[in-house]
PDB file of N, CA and C in Angstrom:
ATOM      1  N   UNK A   1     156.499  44.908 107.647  1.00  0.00           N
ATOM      2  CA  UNK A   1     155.538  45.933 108.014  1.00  0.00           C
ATOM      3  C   UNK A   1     154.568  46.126 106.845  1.00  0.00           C
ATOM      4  N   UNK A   2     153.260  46.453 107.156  1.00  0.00           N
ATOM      5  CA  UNK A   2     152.277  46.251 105.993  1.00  0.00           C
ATOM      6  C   UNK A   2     152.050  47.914 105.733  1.00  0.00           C
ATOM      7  N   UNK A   3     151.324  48.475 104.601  1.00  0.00           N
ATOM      8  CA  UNK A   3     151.066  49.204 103.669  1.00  0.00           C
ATOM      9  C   UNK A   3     150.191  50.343 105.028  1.00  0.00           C
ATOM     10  N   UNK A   4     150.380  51.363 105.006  1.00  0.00           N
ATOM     11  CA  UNK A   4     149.394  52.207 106.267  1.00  0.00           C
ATOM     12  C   UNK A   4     148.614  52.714 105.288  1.00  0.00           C
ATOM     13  N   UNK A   5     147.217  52.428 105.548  1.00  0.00           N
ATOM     14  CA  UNK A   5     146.009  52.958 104.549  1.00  0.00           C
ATOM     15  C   UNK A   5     145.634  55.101 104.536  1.00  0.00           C
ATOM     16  N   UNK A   6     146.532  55.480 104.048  1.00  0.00           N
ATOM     17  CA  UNK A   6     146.390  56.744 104.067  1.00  0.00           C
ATOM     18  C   UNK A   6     144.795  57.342 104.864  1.00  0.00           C
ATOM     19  N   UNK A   7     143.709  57.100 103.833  1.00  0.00           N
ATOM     20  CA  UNK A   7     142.259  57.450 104.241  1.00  0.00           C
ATOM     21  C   UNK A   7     142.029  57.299 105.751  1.00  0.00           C
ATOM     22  N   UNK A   8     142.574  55.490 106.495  1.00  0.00           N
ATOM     23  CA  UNK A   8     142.689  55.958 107.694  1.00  0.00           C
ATOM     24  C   UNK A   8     143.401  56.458 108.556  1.00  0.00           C
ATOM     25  N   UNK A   9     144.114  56.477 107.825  1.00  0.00           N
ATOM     26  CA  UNK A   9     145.405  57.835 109.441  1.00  0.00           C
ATOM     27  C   UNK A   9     144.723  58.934 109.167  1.00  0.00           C
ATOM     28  N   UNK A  10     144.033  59.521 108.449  1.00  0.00           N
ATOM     29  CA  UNK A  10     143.610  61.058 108.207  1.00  0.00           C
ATOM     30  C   UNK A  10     142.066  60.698 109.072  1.00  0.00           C
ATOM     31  N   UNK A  11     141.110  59.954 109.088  1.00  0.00           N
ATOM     32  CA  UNK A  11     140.361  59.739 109.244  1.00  0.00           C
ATOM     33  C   UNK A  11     140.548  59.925 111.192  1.00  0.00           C
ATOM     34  N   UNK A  12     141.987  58.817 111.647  1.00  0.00           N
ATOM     35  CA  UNK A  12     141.807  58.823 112.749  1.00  0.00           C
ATOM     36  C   UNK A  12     142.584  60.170 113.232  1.00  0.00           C
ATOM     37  N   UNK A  13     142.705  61.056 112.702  1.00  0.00           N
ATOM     38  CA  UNK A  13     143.266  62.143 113.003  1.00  0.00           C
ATOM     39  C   UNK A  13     142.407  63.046 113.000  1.00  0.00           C
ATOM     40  N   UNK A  14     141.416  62.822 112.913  1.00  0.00           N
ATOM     41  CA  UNK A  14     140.430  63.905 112.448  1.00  0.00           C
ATOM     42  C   UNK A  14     139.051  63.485 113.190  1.00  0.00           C
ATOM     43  N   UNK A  15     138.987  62.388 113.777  1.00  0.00           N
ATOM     44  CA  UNK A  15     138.311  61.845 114.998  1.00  0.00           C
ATOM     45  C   UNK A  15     138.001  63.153 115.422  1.00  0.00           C
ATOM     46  N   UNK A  16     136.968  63.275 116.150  1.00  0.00           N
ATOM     47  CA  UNK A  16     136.153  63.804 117.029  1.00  0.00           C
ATOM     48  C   UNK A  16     135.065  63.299 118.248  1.00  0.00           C
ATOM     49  N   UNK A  17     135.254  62.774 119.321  1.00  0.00           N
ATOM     50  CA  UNK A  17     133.962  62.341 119.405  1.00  0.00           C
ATOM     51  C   UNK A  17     132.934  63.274 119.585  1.00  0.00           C
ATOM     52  N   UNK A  18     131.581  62.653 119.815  1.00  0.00           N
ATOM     53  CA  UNK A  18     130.537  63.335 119.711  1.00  0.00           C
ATOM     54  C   UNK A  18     129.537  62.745 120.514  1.00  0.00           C
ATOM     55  N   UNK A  19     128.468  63.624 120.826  1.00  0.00           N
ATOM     56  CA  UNK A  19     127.787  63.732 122.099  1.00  0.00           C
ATOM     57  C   UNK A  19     126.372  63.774 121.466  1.00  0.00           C
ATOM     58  N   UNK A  20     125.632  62.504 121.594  1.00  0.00           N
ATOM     59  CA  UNK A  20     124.353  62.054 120.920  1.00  0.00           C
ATOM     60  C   UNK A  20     123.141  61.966 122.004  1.00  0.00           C
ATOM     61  N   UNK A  21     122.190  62.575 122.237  1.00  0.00           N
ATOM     62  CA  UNK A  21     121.391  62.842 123.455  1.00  0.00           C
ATOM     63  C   UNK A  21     119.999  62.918 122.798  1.00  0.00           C
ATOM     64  N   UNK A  22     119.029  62.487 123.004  1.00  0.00           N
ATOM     65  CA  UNK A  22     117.461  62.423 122.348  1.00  0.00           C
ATOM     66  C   UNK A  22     116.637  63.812 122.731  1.00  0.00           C
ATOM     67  N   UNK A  23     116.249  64.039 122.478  1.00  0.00           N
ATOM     68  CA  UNK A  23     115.688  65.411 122.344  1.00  0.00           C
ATOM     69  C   UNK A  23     113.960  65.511 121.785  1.00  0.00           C
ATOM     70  N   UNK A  24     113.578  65.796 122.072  1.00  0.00           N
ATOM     71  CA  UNK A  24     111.864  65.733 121.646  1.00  0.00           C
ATOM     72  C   UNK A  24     111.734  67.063 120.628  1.00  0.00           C
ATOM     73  N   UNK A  25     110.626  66.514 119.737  1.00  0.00           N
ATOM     74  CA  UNK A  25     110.281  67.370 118.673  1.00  0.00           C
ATOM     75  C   UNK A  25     110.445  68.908 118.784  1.00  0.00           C
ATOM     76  N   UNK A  26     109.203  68.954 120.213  1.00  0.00           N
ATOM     77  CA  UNK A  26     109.550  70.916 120.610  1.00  0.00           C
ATOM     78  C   UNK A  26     111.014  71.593 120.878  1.00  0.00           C
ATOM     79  N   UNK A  27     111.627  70.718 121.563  1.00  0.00           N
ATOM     80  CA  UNK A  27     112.886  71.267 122.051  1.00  0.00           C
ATOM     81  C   UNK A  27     114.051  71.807 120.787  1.00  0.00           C
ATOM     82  N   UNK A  28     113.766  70.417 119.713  1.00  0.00           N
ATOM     83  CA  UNK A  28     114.591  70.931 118.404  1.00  0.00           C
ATOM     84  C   UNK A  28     114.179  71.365 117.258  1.00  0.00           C
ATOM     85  N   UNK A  29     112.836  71.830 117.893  1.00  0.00           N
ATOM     86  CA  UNK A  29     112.137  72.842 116.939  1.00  0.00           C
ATOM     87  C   UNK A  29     112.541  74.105 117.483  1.00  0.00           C
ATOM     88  N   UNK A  30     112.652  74.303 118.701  1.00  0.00           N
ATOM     89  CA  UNK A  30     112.653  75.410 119.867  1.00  0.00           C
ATOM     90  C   UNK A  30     114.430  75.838 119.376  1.00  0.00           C
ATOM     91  N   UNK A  31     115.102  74.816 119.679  1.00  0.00           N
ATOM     92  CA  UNK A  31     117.204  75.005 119.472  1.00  0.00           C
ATOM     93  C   UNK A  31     117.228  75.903 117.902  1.00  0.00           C
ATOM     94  N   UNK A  32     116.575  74.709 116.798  1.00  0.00           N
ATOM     95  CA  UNK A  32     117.162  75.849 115.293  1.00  0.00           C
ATOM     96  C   UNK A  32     116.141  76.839 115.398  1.00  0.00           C
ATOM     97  N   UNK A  33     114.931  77.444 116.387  1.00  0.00           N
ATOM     98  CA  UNK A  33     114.910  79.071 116.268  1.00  0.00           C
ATOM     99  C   UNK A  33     115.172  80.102 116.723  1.00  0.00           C
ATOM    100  N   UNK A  34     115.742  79.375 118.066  1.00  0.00           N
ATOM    101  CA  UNK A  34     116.614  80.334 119.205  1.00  0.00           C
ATOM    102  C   UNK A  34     118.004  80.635 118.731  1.00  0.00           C
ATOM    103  N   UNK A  35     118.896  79.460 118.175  1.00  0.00           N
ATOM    104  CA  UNK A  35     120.165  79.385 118.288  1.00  0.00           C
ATOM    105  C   UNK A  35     120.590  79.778 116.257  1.00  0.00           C
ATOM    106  N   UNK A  36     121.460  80.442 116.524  1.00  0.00           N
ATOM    107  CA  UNK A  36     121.712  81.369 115.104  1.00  0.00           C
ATOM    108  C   UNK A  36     122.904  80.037 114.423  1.00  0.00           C
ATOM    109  N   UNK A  37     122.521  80.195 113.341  1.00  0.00           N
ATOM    110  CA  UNK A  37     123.268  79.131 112.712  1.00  0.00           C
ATOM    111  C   UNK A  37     124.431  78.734 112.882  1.00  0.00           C
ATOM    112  N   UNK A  38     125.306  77.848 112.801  1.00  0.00           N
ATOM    113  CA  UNK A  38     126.681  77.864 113.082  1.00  0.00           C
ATOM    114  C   UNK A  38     127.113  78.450 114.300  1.00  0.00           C
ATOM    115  N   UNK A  39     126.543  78.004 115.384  1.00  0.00           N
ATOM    116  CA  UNK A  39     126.549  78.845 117.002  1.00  0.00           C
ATOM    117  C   UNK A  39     126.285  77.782 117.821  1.00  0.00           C
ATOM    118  N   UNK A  40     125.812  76.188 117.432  1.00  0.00           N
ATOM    119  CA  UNK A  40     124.935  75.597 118.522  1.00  0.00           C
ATOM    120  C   UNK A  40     126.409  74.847 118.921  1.00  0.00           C
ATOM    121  N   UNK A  41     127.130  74.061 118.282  1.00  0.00           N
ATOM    122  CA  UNK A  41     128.318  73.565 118.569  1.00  0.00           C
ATOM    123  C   UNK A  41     128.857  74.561 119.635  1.00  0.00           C
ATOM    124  N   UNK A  42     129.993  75.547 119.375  1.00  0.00           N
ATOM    125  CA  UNK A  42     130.419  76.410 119.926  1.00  0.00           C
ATOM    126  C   UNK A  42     129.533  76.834 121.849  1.00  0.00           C
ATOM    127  N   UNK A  43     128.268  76.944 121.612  1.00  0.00           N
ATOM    128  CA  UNK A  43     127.453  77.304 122.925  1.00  0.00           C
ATOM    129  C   UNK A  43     127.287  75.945 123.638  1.00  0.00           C
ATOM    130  N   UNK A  44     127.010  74.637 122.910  1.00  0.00           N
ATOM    131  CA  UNK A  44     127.182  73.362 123.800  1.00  0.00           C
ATOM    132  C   UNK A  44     128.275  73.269 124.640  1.00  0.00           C
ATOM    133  N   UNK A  45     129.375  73.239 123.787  1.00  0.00           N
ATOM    134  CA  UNK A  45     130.575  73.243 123.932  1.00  0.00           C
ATOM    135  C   UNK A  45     131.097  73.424 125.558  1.00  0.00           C
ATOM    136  N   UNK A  46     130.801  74.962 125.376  1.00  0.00           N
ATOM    137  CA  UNK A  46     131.078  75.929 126.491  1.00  0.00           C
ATOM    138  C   UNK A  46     129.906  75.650 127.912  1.00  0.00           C
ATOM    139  N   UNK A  47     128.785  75.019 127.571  1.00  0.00           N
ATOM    140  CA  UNK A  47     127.959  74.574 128.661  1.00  0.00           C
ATOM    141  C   UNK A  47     128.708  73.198 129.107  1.00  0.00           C
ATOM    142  N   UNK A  48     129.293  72.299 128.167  1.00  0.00           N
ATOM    143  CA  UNK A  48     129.624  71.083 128.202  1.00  0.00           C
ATOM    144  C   UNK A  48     131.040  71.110 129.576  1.00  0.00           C
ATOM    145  N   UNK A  49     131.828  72.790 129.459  1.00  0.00           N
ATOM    146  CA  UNK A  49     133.487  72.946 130.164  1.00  0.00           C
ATOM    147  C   UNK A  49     132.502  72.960 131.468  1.00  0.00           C
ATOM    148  N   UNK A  50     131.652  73.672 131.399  1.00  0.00           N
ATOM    149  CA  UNK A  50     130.998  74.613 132.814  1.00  0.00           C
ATOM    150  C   UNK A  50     130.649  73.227 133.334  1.00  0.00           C
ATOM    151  N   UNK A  51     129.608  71.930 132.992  1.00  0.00           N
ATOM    152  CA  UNK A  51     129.474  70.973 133.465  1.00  0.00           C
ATOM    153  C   UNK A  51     130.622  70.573 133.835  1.00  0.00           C
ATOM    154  N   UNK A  52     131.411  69.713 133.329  1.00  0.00           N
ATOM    155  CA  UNK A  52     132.562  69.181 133.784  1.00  0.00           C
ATOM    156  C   UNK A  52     132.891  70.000 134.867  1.00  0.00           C
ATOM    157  N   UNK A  53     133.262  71.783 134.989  1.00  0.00           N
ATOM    158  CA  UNK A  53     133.562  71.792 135.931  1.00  0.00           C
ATOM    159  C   UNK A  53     133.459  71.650 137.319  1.00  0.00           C
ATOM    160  N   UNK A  54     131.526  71.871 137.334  1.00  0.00           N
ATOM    161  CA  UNK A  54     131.273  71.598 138.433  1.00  0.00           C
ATOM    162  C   UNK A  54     131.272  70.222 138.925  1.00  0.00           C
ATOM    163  N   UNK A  55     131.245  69.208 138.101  1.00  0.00           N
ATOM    164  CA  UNK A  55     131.120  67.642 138.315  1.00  0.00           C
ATOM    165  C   UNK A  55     132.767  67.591 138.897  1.00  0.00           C
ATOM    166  N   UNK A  56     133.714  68.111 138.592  1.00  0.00           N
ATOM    167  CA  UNK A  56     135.201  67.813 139.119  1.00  0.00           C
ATOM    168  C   UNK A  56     134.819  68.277 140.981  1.00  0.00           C
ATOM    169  N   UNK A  57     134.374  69.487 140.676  1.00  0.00           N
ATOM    170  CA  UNK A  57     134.242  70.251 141.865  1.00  0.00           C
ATOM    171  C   UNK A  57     133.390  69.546 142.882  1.00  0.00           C
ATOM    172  N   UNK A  58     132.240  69.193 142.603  1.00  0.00           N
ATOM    173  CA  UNK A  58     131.094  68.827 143.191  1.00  0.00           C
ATOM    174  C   UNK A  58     130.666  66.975 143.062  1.00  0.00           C
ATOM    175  N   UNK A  59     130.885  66.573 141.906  1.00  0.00           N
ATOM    176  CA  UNK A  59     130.686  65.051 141.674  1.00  0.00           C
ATOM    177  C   UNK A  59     129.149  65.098 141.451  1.00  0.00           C
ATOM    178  N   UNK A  60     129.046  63.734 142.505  1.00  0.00           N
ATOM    179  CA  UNK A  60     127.457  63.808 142.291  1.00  0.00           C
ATOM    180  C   UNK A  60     126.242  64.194 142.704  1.00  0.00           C
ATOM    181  N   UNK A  61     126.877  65.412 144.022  1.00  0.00           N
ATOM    182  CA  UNK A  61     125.588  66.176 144.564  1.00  0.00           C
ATOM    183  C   UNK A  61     125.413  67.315 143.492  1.00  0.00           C
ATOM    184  N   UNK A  62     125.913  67.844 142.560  1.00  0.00           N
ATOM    185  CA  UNK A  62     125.982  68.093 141.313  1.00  0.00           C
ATOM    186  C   UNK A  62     125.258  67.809 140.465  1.00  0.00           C
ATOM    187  N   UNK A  63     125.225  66.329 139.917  1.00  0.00           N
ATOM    188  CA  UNK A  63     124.366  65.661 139.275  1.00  0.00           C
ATOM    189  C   UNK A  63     122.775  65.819 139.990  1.00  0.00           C
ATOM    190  N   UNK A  64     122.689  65.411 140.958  1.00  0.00           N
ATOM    191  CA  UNK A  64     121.742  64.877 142.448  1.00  0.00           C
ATOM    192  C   UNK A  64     120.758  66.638 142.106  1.00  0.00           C
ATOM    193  N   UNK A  65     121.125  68.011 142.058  1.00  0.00           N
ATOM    194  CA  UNK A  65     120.611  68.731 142.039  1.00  0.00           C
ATOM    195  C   UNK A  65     120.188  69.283 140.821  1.00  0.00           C
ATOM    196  N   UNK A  66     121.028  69.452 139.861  1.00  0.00           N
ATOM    197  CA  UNK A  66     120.213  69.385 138.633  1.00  0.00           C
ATOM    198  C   UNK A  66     119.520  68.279 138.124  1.00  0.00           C
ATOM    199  N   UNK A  67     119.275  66.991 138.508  1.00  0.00           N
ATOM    200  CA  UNK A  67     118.243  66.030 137.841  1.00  0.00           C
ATOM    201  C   UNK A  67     116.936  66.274 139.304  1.00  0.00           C
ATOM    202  N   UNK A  68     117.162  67.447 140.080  1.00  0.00           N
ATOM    203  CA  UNK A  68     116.017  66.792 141.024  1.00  0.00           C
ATOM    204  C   UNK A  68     115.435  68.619 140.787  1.00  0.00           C
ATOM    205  N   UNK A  69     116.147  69.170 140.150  1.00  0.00           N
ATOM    206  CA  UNK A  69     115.801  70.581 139.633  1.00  0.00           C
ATOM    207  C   UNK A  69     115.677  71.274 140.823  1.00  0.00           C
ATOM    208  N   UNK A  70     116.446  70.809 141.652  1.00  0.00           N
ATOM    209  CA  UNK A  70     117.287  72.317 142.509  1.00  0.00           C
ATOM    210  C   UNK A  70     117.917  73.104 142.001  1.00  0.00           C
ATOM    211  N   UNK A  71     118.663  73.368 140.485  1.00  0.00           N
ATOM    212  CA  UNK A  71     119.310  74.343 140.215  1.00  0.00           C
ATOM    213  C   UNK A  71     119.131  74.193 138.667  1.00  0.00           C
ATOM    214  N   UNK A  72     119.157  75.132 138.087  1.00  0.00           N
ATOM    215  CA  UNK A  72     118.973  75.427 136.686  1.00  0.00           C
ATOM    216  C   UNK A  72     120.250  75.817 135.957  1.00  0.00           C
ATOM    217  N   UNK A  73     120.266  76.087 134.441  1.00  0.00           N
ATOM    218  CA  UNK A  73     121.636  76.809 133.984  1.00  0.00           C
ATOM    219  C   UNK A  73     121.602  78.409 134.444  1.00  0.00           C
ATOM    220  N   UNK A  74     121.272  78.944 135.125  1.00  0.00           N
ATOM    221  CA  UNK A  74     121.157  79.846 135.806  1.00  0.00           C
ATOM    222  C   UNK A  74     122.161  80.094 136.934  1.00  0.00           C
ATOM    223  N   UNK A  75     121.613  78.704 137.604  1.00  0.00           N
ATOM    224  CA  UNK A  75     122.621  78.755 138.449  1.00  0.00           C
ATOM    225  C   UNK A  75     123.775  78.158 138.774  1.00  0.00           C
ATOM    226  N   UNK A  76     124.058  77.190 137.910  1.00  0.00           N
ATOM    227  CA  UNK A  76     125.577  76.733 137.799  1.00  0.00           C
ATOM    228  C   UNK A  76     126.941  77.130 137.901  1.00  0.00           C
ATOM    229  N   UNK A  77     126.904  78.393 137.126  1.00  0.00           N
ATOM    230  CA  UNK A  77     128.063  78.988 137.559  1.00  0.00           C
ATOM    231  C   UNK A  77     127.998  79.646 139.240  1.00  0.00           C
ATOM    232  N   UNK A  78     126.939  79.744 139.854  1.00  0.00           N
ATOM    233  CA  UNK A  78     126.746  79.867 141.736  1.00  0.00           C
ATOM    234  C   UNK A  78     126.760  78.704 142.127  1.00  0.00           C
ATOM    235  N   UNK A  79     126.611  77.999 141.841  1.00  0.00           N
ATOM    236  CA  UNK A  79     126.456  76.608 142.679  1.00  0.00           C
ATOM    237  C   UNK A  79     127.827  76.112 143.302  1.00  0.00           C
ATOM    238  N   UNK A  80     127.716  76.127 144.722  1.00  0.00           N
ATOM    239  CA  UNK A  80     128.493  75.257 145.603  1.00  0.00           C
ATOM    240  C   UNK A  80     127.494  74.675 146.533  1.00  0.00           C
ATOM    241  N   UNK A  81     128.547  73.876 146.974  1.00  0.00           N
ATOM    242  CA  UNK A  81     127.683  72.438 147.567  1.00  0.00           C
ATOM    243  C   UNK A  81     128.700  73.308 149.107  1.00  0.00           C
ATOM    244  N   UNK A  82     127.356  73.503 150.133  1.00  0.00           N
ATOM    245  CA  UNK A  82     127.629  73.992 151.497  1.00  0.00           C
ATOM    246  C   UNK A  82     127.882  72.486 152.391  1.00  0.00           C
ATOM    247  N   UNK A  83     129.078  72.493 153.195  1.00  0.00           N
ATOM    248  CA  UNK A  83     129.468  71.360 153.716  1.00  0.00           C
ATOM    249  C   UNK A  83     128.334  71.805 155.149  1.00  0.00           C
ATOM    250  N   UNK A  84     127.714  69.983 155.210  1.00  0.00           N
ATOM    251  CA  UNK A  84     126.935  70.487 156.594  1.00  0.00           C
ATOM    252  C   UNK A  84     127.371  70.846 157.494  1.00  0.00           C
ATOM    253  N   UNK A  85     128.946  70.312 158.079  1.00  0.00           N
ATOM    254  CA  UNK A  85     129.807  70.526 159.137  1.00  0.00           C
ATOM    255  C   UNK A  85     129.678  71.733 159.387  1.00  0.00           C
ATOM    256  N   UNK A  86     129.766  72.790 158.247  1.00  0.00           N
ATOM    257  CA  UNK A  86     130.276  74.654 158.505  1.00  0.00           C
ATOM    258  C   UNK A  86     129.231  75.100 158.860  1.00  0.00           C
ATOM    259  N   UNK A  87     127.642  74.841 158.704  1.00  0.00           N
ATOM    260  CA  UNK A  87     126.671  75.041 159.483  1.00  0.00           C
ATOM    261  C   UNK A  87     126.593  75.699 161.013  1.00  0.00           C
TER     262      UNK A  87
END
């Protein structure tokens, strides 16, 4: 059995992944004057559970309405998808 490199077991223990998305000049000029320091992690975060949840819930008429801007972060936590059948 060979030598376990300390630096990386701590390293892979301490993994995080991370969520890399392009953003235009205004918008992250706009994030560090809205969002109070040490707060933007933490508030992604919590937008990041709310997505997932509705994507478990909903899939991709989910997706389908926020990229066609039927619904905003406004309305996410309201958003259900009405089955046409119950019509």
């Amino acid at each position: 059995m060979g030598l376990i490199n300390v630096t990386q077991m701590e390293s892979e223990k301490s993994y995080r992944p991370r969520l890399s998305i392009e953003i235009t000049e205004d918008q992250n000029a706009d994030l560090k004057a809205l969002i109070p320091w040490g707060v933007k992690n933490a508030l992604f975060s919590i937008i990041i559970d709310d997505v997932i949840k509705k994507l478990k819930a909903h899939g991709t008429m989910f997706i389908a309405a926020v990229l066609q801007r039927k619904i905003t972060l406004d309305d996410y936590t309201k958003f259900e998808v009405e089955d046409d059948n119950t019509r």
